[in-house]
N, C-alpha and C. Protein backbone atom coordinates (compact mmCIF):
# COMPACT_ATOMS: atom_id res chain seq x y z
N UNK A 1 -37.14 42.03 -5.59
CA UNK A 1 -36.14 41.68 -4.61
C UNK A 1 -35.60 40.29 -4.87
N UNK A 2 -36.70 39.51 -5.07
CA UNK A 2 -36.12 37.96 -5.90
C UNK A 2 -35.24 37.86 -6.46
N UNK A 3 -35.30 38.60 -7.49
CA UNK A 3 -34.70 38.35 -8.82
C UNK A 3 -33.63 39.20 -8.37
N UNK A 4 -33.08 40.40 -7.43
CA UNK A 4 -31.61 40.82 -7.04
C UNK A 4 -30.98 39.53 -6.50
N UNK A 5 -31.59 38.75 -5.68
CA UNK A 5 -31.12 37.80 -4.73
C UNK A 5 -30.62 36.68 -5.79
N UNK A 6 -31.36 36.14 -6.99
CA UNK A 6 -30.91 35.25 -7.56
C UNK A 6 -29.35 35.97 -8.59
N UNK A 7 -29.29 37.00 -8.78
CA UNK A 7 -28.72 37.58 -9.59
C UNK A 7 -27.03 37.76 -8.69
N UNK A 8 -27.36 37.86 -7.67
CA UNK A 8 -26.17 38.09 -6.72
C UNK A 8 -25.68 36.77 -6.26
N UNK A 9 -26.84 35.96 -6.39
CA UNK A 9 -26.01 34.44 -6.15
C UNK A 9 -25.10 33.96 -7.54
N UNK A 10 -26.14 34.56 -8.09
CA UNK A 10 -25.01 33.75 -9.69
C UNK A 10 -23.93 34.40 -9.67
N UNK A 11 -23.55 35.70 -9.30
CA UNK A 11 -22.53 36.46 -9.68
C UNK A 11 -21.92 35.93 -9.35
N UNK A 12 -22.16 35.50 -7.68
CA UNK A 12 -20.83 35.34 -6.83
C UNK A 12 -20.82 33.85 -7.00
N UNK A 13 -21.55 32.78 -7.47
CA UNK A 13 -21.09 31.43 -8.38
C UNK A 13 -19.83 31.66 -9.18
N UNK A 14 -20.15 32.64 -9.69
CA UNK A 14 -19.54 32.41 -11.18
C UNK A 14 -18.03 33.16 -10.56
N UNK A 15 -18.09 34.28 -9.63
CA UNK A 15 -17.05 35.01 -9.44
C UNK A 15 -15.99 33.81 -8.61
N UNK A 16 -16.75 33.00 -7.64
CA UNK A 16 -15.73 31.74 -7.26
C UNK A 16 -15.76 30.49 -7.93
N UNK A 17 -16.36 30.37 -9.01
CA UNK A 17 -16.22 29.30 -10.30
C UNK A 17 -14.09 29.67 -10.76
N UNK A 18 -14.96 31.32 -11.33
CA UNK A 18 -13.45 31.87 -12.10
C UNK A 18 -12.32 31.64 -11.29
N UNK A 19 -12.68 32.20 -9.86
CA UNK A 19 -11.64 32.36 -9.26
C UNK A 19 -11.03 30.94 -8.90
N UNK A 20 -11.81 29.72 -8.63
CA UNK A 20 -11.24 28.35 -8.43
C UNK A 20 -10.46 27.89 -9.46
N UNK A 21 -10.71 28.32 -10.97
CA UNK A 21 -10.31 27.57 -11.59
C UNK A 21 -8.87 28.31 -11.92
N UNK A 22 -8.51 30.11 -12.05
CA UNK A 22 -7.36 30.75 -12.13
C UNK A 22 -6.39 30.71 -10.85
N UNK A 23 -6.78 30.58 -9.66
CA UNK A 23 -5.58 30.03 -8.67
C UNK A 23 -4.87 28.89 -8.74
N UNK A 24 -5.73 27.84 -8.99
CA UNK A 24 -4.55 26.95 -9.02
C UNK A 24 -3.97 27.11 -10.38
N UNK A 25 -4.04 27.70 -11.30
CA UNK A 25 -3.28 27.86 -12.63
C UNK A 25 -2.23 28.56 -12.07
N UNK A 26 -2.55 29.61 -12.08
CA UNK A 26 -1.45 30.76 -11.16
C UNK A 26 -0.74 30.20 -9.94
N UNK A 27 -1.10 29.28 -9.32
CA UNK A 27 -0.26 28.78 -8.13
C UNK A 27 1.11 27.71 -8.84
N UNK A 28 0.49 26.80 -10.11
CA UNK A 28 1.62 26.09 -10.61
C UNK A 28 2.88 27.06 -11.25
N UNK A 29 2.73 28.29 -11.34
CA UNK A 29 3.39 29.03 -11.75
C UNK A 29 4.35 30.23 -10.72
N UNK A 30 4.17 29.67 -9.23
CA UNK A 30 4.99 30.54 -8.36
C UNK A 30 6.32 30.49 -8.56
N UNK A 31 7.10 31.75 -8.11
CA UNK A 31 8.53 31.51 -8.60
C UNK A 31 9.32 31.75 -9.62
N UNK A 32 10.18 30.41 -9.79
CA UNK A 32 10.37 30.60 -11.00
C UNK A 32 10.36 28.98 -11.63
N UNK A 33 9.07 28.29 -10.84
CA UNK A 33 8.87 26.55 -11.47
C UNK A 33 8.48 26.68 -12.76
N UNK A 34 8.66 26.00 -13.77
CA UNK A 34 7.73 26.25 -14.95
C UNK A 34 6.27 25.76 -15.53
N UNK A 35 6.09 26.03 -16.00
CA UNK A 35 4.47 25.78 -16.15
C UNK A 35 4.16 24.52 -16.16
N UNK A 36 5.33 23.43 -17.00
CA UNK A 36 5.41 22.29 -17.00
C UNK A 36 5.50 21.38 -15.96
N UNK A 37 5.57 21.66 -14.80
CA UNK A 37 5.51 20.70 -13.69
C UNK A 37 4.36 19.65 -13.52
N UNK A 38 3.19 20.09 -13.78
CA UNK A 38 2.45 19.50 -13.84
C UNK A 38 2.50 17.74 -14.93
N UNK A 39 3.33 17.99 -15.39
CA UNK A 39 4.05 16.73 -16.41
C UNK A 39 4.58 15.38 -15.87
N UNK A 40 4.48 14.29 -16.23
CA UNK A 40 4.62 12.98 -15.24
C UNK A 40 5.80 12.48 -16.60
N UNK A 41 6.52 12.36 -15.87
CA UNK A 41 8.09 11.49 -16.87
C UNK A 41 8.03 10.36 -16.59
N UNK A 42 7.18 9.51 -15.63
CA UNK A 42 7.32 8.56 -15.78
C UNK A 42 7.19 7.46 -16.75
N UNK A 43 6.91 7.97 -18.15
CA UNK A 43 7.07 7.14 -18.97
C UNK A 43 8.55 6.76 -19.43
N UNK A 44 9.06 7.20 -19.37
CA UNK A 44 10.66 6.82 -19.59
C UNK A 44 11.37 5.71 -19.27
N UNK A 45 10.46 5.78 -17.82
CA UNK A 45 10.72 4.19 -16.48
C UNK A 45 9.84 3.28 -17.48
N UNK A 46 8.96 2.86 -18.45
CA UNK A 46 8.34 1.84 -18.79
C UNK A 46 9.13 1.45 -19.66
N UNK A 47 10.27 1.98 -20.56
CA UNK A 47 11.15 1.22 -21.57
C UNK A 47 11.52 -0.26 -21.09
N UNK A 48 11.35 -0.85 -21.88
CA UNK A 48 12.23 -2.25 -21.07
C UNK A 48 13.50 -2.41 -21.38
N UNK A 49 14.28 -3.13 -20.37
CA UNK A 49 15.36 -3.57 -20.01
C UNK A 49 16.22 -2.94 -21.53
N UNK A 50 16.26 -3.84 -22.10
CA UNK A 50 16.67 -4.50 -23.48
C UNK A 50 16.78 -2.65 -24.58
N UNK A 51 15.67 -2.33 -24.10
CA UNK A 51 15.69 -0.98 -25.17
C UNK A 51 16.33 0.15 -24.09
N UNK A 52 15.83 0.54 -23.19
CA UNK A 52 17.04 1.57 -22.42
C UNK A 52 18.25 0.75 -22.74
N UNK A 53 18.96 -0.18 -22.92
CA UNK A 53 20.44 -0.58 -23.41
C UNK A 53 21.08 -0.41 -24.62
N UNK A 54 19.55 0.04 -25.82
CA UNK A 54 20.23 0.26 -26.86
C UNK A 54 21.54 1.40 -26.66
N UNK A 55 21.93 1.42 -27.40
CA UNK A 55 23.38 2.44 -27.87
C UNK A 55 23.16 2.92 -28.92
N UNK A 56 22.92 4.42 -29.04
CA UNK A 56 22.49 5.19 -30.41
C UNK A 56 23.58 4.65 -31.57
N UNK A 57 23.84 4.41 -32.58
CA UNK A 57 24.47 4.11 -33.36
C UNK A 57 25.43 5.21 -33.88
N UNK A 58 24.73 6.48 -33.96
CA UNK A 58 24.75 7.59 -34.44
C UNK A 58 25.53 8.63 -33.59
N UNK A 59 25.94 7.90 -32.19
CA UNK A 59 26.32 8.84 -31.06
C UNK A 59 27.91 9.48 -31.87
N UNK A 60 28.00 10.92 -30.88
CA UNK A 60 29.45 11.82 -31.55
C UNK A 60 29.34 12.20 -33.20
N UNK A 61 28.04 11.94 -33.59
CA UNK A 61 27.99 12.59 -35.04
C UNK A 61 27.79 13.99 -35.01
N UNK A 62 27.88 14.97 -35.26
CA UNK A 62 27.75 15.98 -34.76
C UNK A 62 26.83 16.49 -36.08
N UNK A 63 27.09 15.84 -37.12
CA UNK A 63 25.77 16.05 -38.74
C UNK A 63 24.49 15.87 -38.04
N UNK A 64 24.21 14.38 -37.27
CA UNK A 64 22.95 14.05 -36.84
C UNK A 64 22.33 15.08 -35.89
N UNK A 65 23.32 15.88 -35.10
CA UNK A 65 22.49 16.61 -33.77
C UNK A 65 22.06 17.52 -35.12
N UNK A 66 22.44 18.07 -36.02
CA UNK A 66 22.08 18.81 -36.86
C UNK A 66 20.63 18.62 -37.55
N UNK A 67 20.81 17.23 -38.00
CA UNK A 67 19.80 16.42 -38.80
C UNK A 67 18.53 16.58 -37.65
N UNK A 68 18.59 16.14 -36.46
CA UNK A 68 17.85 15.92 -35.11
C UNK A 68 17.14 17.54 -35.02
N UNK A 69 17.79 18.62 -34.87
CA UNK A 69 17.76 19.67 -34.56
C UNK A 69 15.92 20.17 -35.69
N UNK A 70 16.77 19.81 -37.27
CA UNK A 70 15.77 19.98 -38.20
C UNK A 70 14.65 19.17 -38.12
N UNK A 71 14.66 17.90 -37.72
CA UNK A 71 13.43 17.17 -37.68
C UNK A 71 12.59 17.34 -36.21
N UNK A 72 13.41 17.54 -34.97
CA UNK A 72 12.47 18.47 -34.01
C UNK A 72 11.59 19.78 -34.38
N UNK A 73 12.06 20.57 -34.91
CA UNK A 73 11.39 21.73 -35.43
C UNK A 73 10.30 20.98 -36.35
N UNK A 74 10.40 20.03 -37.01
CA UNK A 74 9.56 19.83 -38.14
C UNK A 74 7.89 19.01 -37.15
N UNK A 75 8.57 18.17 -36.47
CA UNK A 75 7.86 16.94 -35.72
C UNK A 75 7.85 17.47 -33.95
N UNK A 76 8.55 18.00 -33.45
CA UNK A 76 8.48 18.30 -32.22
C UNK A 76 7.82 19.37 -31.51
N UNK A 77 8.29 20.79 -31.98
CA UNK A 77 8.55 21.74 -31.57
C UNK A 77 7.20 22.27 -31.61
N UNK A 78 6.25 22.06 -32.31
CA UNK A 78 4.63 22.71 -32.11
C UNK A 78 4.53 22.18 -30.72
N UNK A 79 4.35 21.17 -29.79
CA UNK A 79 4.15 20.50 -28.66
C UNK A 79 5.26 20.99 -27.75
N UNK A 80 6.36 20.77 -27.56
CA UNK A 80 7.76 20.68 -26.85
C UNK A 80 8.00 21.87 -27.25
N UNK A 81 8.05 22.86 -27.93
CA UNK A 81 8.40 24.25 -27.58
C UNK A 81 10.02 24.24 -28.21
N UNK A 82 10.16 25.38 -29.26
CA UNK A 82 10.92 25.84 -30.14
C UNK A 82 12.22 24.96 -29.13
N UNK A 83 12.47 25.77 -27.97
CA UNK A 83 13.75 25.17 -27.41
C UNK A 83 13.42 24.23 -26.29
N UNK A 84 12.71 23.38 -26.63
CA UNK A 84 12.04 22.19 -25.88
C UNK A 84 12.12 22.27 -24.29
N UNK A 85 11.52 23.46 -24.04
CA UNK A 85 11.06 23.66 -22.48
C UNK A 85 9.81 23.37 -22.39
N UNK A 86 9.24 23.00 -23.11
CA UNK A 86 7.50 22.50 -22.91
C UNK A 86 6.59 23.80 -22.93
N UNK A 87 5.42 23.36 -22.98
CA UNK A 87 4.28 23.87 -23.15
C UNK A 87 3.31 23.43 -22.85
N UNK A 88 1.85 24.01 -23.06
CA UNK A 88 0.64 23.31 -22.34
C UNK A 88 0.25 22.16 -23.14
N UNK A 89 0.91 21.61 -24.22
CA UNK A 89 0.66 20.29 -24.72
C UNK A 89 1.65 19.21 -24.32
N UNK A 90 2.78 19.76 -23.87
CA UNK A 90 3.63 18.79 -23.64
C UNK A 90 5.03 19.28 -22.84
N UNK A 91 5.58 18.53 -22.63
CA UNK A 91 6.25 18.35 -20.92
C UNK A 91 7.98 18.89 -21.73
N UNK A 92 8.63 19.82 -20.68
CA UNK A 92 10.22 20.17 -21.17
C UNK A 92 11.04 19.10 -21.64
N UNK A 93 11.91 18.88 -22.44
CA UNK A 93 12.98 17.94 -22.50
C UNK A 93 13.97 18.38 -21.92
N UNK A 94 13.92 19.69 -20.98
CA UNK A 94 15.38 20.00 -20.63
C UNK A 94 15.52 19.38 -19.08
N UNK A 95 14.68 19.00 -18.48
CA UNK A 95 14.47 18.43 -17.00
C UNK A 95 15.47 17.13 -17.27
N UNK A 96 16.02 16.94 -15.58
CA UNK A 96 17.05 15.82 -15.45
C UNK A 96 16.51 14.60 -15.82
N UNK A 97 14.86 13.82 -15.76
CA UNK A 97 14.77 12.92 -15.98
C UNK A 97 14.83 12.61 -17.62
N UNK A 98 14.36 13.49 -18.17
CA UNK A 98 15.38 13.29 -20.06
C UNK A 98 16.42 13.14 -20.03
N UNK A 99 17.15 14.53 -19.63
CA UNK A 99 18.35 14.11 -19.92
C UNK A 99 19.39 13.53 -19.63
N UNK A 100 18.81 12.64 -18.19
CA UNK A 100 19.21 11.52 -17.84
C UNK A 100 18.99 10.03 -18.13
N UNK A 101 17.61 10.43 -19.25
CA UNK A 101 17.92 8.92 -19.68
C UNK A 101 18.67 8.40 -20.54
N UNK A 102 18.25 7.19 -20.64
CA UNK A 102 19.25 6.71 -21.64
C UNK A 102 18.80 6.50 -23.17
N UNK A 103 20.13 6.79 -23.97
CA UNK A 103 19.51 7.34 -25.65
C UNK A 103 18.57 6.00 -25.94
N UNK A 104 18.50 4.94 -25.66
CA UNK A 104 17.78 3.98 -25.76
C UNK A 104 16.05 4.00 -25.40
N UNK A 105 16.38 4.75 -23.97
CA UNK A 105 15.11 5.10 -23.97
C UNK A 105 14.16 5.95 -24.44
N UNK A 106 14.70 7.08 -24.54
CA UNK A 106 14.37 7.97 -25.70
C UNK A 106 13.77 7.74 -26.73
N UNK A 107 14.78 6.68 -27.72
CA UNK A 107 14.65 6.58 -28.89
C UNK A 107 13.52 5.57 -28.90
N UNK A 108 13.13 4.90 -27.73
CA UNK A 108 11.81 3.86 -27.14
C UNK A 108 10.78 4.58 -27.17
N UNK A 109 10.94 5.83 -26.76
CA UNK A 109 9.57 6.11 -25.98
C UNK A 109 9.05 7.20 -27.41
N UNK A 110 9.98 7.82 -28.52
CA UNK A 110 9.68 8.17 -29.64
C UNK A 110 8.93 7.57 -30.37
N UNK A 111 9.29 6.17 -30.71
CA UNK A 111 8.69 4.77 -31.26
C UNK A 111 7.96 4.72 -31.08
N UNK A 112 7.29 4.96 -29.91
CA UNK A 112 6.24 4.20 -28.89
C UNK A 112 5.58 5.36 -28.73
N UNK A 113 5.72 6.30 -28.44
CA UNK A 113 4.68 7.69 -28.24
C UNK A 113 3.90 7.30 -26.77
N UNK A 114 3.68 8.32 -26.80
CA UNK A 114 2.60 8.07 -25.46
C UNK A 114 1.47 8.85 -25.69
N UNK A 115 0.60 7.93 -26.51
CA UNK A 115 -1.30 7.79 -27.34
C UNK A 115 -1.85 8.74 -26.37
N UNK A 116 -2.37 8.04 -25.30
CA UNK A 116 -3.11 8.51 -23.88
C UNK A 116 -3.10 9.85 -23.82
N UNK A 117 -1.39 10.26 -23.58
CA UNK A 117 -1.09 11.55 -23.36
C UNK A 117 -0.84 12.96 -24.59
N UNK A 118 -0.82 12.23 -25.70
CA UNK A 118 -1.20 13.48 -26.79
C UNK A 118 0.37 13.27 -27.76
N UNK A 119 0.95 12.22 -27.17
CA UNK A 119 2.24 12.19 -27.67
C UNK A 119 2.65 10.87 -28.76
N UNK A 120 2.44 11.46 -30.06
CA UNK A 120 2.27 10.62 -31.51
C UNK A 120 2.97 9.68 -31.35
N UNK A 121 2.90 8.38 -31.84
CA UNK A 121 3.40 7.26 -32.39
C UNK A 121 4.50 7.11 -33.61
N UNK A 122 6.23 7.73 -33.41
CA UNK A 122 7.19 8.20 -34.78
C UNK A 122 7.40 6.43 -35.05
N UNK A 123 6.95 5.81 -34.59
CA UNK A 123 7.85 4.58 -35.40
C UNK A 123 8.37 4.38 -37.12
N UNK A 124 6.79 4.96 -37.75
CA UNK A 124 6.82 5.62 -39.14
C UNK A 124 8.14 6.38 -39.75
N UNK A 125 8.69 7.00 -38.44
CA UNK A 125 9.74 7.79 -39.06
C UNK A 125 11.04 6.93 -39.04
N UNK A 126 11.87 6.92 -40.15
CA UNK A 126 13.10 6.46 -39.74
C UNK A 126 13.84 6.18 -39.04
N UNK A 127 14.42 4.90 -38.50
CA UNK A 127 15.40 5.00 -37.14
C UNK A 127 16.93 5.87 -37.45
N UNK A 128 17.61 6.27 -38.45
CA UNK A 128 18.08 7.17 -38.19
C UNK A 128 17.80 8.55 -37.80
N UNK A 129 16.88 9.30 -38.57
CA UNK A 129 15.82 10.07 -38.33
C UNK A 129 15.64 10.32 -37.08
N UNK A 130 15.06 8.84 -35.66
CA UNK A 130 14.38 8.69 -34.74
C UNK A 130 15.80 9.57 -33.53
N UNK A 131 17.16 8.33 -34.20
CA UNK A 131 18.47 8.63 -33.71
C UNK A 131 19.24 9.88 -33.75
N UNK A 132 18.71 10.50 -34.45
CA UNK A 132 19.16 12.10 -34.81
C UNK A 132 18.34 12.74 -33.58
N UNK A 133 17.32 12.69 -33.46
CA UNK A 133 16.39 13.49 -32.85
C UNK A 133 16.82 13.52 -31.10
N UNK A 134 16.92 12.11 -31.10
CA UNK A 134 17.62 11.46 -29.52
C UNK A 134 18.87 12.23 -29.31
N UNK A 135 19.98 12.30 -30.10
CA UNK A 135 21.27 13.47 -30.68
C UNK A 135 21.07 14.87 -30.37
N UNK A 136 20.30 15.22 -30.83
CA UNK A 136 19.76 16.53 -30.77
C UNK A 136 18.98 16.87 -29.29
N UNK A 137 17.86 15.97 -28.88
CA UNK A 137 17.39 16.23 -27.50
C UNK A 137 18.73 16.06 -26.18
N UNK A 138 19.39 15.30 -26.50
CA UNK A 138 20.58 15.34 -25.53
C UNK A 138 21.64 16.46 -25.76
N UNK A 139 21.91 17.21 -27.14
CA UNK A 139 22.88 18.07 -26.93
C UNK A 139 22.30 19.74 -26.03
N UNK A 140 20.99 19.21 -25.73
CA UNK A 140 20.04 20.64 -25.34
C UNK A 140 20.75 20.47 -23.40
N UNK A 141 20.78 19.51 -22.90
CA UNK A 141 21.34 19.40 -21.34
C UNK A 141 20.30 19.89 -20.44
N UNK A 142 20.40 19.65 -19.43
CA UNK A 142 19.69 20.45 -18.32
C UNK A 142 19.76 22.16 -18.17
N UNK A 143 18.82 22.78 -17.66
CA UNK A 143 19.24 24.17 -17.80
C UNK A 143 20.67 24.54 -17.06
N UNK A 144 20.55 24.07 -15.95
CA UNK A 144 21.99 24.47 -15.41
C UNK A 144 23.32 24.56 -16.34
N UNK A 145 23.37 23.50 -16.74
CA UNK A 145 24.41 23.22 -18.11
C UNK A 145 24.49 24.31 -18.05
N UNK A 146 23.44 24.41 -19.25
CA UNK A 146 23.25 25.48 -20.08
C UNK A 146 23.40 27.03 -19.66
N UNK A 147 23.17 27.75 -18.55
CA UNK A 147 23.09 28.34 -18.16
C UNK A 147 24.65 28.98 -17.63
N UNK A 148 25.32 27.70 -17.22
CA UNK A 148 26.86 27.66 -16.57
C UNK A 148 27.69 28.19 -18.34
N UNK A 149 27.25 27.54 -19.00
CA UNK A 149 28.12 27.46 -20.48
C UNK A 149 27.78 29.37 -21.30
N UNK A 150 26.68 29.76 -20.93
CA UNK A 150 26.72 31.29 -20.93
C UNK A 150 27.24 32.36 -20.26
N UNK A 151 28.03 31.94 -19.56
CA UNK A 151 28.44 32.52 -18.48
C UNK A 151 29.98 33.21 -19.05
C-alpha cells in the first residue's frame, strides 16, 4: 500500500511539474501574439546619443538592401528567422521598436551585440557589410506594412 501511495504522489508531482511548465509556454502563445513577446528591445534605448544620429551612408542603395539581404541569411537568420520574425533564440525585427529605430542604432547595437543575451559581437564584420544589413532589416517594415502592400 506504501509503495501505491508513494507512486501516486510522484505521478501527480511530475503530472503538475509538466503541466506548470507547458501552460505558461502555451499561454505566451494565445491568439495570434507571437512567440517572441517574451523579448525585451530595450537594448536599442542604450545606443548613445551620438550613434542613434549616425546616418547610414549607404541609405537609397537598393544593391546594399541586396548585399544586407545575403549577409542576414549568412549571419542572421539561424537566430532571427529566415524572414526575421524571431525565434526561440532571438527576438522579431519586424516589431515597431526596430523598425522604428534609428539606422544608427541598429548599426550600434550590431557592433555591439548583446553578449548576455546570445546576440554576437559583428564589429569584425565590415561597416559596409554592418550598413547593408541595417538596409535590408529596414526594407522588411512592420507587419502591417507588409501585410497592407499584399493586398
Amino acid at each position: 500500500m506504501r509503495r501505491n501511495t508513494i507512486w501516486i504522489r510522484t505521478s501527480v508531482s511530475l503530472l503538475f511539474a509538466v503541466c506548470g511548465f507547458l501552460v505558461p509556454a502555451s499561454a505566451q502563445n494565445v491568439g495570434n501574439a507571437p512567440a517572441t513577446d517574451h523579448f525585451d528591445y530595450a537594448e536599442l534605448t542604450k545606443a548613445p546619443a551620438k550613434a542613434r544620429a549616425r546616418k547610414n551612408p549607404q541609405e537609397g542603395n537598393t544593391e546594399a538592401a541586396l548585399v544586407g539581404r545575403k549577409l542576414f541569411m549568412q549571419h542572421c537568420a539561424e537566430c532571427h528567422g529566415a524572414t526575421a520574425d524571431g525565434g526561440k533564440k532571438a527576438p522579431s525585427l519586424l516589431v515597431d521598436q526596430v523598425q522604428q529605430a534609428t539606422p544608427g542604432a541598429l548599426f550600434w547595437l550590431l557592433t555591439n551585440g548583446v553578449v548576455r543575451r546570445g546576440m554576437p559581437v559583428w564589429s569584425k564584420l565590415p561597416e559596409p557589410q554592418r550598413w547593408a544589413i541595417v538596409i535590408y532589416i529596414k526594407t522588411l517594415g512592420p507587419p502591417a506594412s507588409r501585410d497592407a502592400g499584399a493586398k
